[in-house]
C-alpha atoms as a PDB file:
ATOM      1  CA  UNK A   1      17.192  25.575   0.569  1.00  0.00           C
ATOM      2  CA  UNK A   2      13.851  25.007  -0.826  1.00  0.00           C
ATOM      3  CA  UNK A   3      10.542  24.521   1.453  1.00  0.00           C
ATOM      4  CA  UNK A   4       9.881  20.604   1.418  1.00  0.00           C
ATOM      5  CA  UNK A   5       6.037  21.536   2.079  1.00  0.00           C
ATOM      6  CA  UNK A   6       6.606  23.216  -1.645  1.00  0.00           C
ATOM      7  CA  UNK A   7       5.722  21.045  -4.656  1.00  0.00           C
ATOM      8  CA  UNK A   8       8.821  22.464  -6.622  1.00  0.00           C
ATOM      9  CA  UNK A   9      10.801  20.250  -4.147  1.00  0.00           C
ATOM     10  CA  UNK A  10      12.381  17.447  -5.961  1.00  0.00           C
ATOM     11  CA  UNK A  11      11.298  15.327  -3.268  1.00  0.00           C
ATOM     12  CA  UNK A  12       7.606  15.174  -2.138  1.00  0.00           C
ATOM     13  CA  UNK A  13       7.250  15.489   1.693  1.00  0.00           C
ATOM     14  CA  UNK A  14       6.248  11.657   2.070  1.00  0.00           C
ATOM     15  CA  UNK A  15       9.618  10.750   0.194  1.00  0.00           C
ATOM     16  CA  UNK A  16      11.494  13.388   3.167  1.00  0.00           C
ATOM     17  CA  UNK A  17      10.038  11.398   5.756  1.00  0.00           C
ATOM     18  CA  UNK A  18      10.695   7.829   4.797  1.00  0.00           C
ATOM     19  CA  UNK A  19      14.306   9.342   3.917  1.00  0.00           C
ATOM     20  CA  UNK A  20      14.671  10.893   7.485  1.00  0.00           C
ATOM     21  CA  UNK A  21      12.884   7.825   9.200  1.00  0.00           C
ATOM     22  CA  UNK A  22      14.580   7.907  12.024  1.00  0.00           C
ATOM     23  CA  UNK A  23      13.941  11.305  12.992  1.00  0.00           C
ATOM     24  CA  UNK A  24       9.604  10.035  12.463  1.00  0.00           C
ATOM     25  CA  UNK A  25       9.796   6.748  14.467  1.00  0.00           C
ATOM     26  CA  UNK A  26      11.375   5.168  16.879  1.00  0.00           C
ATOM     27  CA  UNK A  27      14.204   2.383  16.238  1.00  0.00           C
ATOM     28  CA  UNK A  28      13.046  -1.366  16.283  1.00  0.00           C
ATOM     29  CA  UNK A  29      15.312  -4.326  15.944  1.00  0.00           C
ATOM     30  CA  UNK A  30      13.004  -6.077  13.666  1.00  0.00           C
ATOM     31  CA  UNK A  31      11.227  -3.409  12.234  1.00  0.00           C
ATOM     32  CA  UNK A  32      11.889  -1.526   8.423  1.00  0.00           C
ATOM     33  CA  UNK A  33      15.063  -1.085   7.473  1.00  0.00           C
ATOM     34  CA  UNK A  34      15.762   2.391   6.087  1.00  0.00           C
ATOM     35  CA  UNK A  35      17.968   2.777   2.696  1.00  0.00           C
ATOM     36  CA  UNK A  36      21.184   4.071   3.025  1.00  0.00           C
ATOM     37  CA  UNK A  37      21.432   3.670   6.623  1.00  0.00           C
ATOM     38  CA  UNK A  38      22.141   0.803   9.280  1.00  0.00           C
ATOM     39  CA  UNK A  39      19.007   1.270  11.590  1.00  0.00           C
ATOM     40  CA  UNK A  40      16.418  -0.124  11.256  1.00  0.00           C
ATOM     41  CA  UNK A  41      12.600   1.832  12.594  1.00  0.00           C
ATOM     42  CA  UNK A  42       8.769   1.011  13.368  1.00  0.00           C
ATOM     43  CA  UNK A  43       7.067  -0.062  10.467  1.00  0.00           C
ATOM     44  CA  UNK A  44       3.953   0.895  11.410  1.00  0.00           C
ATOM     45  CA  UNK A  45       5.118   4.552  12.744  1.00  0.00           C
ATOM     46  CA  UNK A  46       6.791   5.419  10.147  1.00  0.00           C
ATOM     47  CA  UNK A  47       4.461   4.736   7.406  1.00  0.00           C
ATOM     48  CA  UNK A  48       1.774   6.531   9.687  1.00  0.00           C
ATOM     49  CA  UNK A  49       4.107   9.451   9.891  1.00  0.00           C
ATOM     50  CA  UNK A  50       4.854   9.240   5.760  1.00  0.00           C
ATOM     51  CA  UNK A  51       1.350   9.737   5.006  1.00  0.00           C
ATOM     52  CA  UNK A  52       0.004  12.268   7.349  1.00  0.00           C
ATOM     53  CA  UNK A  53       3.110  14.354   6.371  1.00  0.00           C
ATOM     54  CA  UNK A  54       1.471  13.589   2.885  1.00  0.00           C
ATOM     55  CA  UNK A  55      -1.767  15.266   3.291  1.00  0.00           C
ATOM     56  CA  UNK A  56      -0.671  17.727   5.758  1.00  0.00           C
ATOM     57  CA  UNK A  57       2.050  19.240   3.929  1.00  0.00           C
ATOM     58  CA  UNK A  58      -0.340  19.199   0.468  1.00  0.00           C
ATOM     59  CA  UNK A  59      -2.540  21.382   2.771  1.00  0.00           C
ATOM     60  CA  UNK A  60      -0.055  23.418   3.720  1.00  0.00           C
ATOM     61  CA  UNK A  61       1.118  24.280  -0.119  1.00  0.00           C
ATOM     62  CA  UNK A  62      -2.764  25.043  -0.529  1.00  0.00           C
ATOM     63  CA  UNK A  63      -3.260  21.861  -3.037  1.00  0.00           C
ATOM     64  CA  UNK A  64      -6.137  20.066  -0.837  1.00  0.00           C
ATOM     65  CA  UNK A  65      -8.039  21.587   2.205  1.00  0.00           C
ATOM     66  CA  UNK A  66      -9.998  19.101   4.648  1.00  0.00           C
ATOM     67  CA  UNK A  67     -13.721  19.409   5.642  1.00  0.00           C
ATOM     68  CA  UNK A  68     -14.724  18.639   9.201  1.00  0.00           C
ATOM     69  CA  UNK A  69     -18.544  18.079   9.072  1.00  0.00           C
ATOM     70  CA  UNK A  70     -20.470  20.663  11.384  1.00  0.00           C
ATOM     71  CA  UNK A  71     -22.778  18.191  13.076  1.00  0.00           C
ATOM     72  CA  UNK A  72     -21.809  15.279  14.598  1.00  0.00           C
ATOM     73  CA  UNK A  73     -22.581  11.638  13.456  1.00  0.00           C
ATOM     74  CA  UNK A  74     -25.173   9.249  14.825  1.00  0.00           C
ATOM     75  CA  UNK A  75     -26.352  10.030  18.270  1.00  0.00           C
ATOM     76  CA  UNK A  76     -23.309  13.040  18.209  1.00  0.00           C
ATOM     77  CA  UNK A  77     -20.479  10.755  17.013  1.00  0.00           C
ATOM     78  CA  UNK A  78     -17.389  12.095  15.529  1.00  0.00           C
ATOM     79  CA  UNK A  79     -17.544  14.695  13.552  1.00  0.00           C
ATOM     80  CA  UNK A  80     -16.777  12.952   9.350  1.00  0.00           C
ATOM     81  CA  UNK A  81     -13.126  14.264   7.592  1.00  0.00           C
ATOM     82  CA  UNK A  82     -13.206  14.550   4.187  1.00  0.00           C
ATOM     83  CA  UNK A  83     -10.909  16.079   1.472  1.00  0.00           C
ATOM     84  CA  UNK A  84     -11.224  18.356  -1.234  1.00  0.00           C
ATOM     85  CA  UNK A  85      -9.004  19.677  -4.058  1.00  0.00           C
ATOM     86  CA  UNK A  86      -8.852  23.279  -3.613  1.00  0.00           C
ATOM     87  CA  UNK A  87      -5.630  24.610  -5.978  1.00  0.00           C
ATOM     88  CA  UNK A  88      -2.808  24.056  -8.309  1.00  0.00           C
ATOM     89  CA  UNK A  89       0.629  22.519  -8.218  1.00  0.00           C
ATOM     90  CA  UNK A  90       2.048  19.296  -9.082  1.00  0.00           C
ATOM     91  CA  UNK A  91       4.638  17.517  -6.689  1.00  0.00           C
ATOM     92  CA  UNK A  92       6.710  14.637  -8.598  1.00  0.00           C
ATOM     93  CA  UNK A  93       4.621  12.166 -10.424  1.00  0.00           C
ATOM     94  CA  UNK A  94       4.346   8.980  -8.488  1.00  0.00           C
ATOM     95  CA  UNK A  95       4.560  10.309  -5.439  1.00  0.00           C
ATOM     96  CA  UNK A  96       1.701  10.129  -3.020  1.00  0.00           C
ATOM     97  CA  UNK A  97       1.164  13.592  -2.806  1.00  0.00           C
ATOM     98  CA  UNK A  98       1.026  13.625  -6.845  1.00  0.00           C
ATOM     99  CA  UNK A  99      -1.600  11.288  -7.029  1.00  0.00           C
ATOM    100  CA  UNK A 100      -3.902  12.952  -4.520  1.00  0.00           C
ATOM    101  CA  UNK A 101      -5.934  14.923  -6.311  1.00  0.00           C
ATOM    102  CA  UNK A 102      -6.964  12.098  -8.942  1.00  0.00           C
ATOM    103  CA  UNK A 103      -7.569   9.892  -6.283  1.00  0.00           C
ATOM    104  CA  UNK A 104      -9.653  12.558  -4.447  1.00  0.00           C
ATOM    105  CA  UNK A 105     -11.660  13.775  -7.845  1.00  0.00           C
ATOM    106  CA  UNK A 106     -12.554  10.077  -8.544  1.00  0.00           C
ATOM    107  CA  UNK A 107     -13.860   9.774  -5.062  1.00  0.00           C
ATOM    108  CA  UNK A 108     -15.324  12.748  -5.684  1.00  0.00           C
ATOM    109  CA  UNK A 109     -18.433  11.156  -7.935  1.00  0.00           C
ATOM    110  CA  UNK A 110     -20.469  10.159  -7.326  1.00  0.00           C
ATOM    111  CA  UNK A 111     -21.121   9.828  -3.940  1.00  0.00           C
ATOM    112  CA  UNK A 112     -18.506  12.852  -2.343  1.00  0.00           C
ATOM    113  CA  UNK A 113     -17.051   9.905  -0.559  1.00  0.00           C
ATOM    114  CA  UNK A 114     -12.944  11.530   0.052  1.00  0.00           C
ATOM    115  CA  UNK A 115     -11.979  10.835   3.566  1.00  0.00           C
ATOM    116  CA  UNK A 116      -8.760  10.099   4.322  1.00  0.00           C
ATOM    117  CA  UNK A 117      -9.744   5.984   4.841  1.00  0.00           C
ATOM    118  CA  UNK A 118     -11.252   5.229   1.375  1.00  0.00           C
ATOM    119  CA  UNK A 119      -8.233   7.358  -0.260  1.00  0.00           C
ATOM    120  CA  UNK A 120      -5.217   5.854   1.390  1.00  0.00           C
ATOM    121  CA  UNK A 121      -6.961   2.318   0.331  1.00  0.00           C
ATOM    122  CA  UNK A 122      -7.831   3.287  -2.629  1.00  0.00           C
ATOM    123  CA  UNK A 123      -3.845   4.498  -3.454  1.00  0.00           C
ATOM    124  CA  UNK A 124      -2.648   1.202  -2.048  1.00  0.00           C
ATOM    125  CA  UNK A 125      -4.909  -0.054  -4.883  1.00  0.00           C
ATOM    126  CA  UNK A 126      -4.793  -3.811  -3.777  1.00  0.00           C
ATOM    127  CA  UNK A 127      -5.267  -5.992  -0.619  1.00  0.00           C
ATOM    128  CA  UNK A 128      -2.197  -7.340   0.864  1.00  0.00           C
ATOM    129  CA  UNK A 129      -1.099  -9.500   4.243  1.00  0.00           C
ATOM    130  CA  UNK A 130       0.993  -6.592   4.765  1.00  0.00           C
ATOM    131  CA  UNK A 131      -0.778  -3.138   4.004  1.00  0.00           C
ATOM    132  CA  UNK A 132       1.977  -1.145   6.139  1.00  0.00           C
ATOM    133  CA  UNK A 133       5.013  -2.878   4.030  1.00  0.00           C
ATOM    134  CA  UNK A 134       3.299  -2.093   1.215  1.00  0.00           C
ATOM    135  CA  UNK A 135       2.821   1.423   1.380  1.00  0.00           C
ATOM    136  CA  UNK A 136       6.434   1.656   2.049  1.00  0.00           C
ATOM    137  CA  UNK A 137       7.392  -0.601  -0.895  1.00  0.00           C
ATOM    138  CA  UNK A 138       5.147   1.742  -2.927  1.00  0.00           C
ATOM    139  CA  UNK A 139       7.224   4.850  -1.316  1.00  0.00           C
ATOM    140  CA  UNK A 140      10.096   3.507  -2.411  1.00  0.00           C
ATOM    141  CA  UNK A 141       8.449   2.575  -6.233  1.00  0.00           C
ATOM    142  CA  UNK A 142       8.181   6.137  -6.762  1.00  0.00           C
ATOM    143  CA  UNK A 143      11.822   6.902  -5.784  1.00  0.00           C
ATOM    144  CA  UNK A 144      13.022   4.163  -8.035  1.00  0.00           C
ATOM    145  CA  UNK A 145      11.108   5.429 -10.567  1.00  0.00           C
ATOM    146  CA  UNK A 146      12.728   8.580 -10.802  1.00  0.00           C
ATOM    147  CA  UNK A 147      15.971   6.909 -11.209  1.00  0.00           C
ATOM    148  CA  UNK A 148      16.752   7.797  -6.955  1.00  0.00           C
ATOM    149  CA  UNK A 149      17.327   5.092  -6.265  1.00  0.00           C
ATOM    150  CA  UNK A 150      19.640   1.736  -7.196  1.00  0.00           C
ATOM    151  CA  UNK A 151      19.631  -2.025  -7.273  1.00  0.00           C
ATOM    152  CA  UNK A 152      22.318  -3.300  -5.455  1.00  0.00           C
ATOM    153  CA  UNK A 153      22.662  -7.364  -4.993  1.00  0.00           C
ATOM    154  CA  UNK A 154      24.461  -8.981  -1.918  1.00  0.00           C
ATOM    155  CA  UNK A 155      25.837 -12.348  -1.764  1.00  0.00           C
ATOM    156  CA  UNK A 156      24.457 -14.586   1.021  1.00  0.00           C
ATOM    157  CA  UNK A 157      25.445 -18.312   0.893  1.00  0.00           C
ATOM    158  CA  UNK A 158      23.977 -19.473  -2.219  1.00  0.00           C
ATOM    159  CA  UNK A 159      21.434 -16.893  -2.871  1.00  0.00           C
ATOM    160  CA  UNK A 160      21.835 -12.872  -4.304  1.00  0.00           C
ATOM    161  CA  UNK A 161      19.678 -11.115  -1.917  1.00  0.00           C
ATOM    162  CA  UNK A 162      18.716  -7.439  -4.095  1.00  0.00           C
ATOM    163  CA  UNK A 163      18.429  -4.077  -1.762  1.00  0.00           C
ATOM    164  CA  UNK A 164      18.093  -0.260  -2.020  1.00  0.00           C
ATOM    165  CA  UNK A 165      20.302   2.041  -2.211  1.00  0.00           C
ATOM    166  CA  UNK A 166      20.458   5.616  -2.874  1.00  0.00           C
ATOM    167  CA  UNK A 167      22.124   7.608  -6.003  1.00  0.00           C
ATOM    168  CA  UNK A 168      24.207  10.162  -4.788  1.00  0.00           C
ATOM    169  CA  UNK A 169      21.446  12.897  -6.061  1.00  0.00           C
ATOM    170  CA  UNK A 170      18.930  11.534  -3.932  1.00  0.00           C
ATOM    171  CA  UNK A 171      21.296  11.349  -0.743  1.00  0.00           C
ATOM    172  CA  UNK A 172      22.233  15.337  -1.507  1.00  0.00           C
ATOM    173  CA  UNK A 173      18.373  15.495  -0.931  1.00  0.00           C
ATOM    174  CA  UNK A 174      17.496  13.578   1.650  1.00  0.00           C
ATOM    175  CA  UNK A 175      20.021  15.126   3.817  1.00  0.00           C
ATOM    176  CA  UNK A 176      19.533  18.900   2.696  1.00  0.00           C
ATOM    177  CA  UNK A 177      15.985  18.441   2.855  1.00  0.00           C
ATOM    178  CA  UNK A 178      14.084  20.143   5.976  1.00  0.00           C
ATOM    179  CA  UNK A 179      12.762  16.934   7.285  1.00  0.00           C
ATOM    180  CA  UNK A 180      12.488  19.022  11.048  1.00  0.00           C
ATOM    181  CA  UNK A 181       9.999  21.604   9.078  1.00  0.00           C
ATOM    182  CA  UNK A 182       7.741  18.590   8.262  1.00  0.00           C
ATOM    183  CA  UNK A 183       8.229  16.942  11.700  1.00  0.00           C
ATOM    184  CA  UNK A 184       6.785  20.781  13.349  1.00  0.00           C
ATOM    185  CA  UNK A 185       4.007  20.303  10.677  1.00  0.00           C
ATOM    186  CA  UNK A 186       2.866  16.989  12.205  1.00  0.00           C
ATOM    187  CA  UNK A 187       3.543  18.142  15.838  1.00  0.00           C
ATOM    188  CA  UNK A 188       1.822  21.221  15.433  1.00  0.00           C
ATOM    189  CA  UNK A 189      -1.433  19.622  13.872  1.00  0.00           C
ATOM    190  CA  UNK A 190      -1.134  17.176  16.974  1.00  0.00           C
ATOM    191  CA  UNK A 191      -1.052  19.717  19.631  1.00  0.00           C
ATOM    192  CA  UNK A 192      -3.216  22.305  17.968  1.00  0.00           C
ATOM    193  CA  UNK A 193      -5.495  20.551  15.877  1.00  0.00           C
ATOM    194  CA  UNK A 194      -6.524  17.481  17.907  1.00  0.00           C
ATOM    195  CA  UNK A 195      -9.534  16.695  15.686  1.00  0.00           C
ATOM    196  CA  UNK A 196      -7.770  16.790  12.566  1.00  0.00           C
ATOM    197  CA  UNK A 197      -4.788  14.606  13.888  1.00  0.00           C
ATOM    198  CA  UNK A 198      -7.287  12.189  15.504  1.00  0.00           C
ATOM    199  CA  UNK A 199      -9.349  12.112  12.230  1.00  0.00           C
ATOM    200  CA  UNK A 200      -6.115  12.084   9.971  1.00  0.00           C
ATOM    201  CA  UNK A 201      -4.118   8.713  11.718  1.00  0.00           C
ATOM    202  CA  UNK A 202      -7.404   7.104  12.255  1.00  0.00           C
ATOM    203  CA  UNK A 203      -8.310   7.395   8.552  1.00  0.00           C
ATOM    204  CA  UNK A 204      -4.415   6.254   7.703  1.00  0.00           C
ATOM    205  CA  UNK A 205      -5.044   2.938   9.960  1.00  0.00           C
ATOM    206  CA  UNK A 206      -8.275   2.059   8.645  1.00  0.00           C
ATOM    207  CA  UNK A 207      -7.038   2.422   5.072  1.00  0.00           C
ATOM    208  CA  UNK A 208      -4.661  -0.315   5.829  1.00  0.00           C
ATOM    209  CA  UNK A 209      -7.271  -2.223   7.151  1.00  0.00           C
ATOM    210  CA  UNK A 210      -9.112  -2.064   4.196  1.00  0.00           C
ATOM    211  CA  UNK A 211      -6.804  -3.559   2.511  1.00  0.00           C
ATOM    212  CA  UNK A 212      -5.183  -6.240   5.162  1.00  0.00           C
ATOM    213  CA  UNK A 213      -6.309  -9.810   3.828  1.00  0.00           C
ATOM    214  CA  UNK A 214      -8.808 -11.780   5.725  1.00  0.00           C
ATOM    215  CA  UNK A 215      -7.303 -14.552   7.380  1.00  0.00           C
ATOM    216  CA  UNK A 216     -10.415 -15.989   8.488  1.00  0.00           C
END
């Protein structure tokens, strides 16, 4: 069985997660429904958890490395996060993780500006009342688009409601895949690398806020 933190894996580590939701967040009756299965998780958990796994596991497989600033900021603030591009591989194209390094090197110039915040909006690429759905829509997107996934309509009074489902291939890979390897990565980076976790789901959050539409 392959190393999901690998880019060779036929699924990129965000895919694993959304695929093994359950295992990332915790159920909620109203919350996202995950394909394939009848339970239904917290939508704003799990696409937390899909994108730190994201960044964290493209670190691991040596493709980005993050850069903790050594001062702190005004009057000893927070220390800034940002992210470089620091080696090879590609994971599957459409994927989140296979778009990070563009999205970093055009962040890149000319003002060095890659934390974590101004990539995750700048991936969701649009503003929307619902950021979090979206990034999940746009998870799915990329599974669709390598033929993953499939269409399936369902008959509801008058109207033909369309859903997700998976292919059979992408169900072999969900399941075989080491989603607990990825869920240590994120626990370990919690419990032994405060800063970066702190840094890392604060710069996830604000990215969706940059892109949540004003109501006012």
């Amino acid at each position: 069985m392959m190393n999901a933190v690998d880019p060779g894996y036929p699924l990129a580590p965000s895919e694993v997660v959304y695929l093994n939701g359950e295992q990332f967040a915790r159920e909620a009756r109203l919350g996202h429904r995950l394909i394939g299965k009848d339970v239904k998780v917290h939508q704003n958990q799990l696409a937390e958890a899909v994108l730190a796994a994201g960044f964290l596991a493209a670190e691991a497989a040596g493709l980005i490395a993050f850069e903790l600033s050594e001062k702190g900021g005004f009057l000893g603030g927070a220390r800034k996060l940002t992210v470089a591009v620091v080696g090879g591989g590609a994971y599957p194209a459409g994927t989140f993780e296979g778009q990070l390094p563009d999205m970093i090197r055009r962040l890149d110039s000319p003002l060095r500006s890659r934390t974590v915040r101004q990539i995750v909006a700048l991936w969701l690429g649009r503003n929307s009342d619902s950021p979090v759905s979206m990034s999940l829509e746009k998870v799915q997107k990329g599974l669709d688009g390598r033929g993953l996934l499939e269409s399936v309509g369902e008959k509801k009074l008058i109207f033909t409601v369309m859903h997700y489902e998976l292919t059979d291939e992408a169900r072999q890979l969900a399941e075989s895949a080491p989603a607990a390897e990825l869920k240590a990565l994120l626990t370990d980076c919690e419990t032994n690398r405060p800063e970066l976790w702190k840094s890392i789901t604060h710069g996830i959050k604000n990215g969706f806020e940059d892109r949540e539409v004003d109501r006012d």
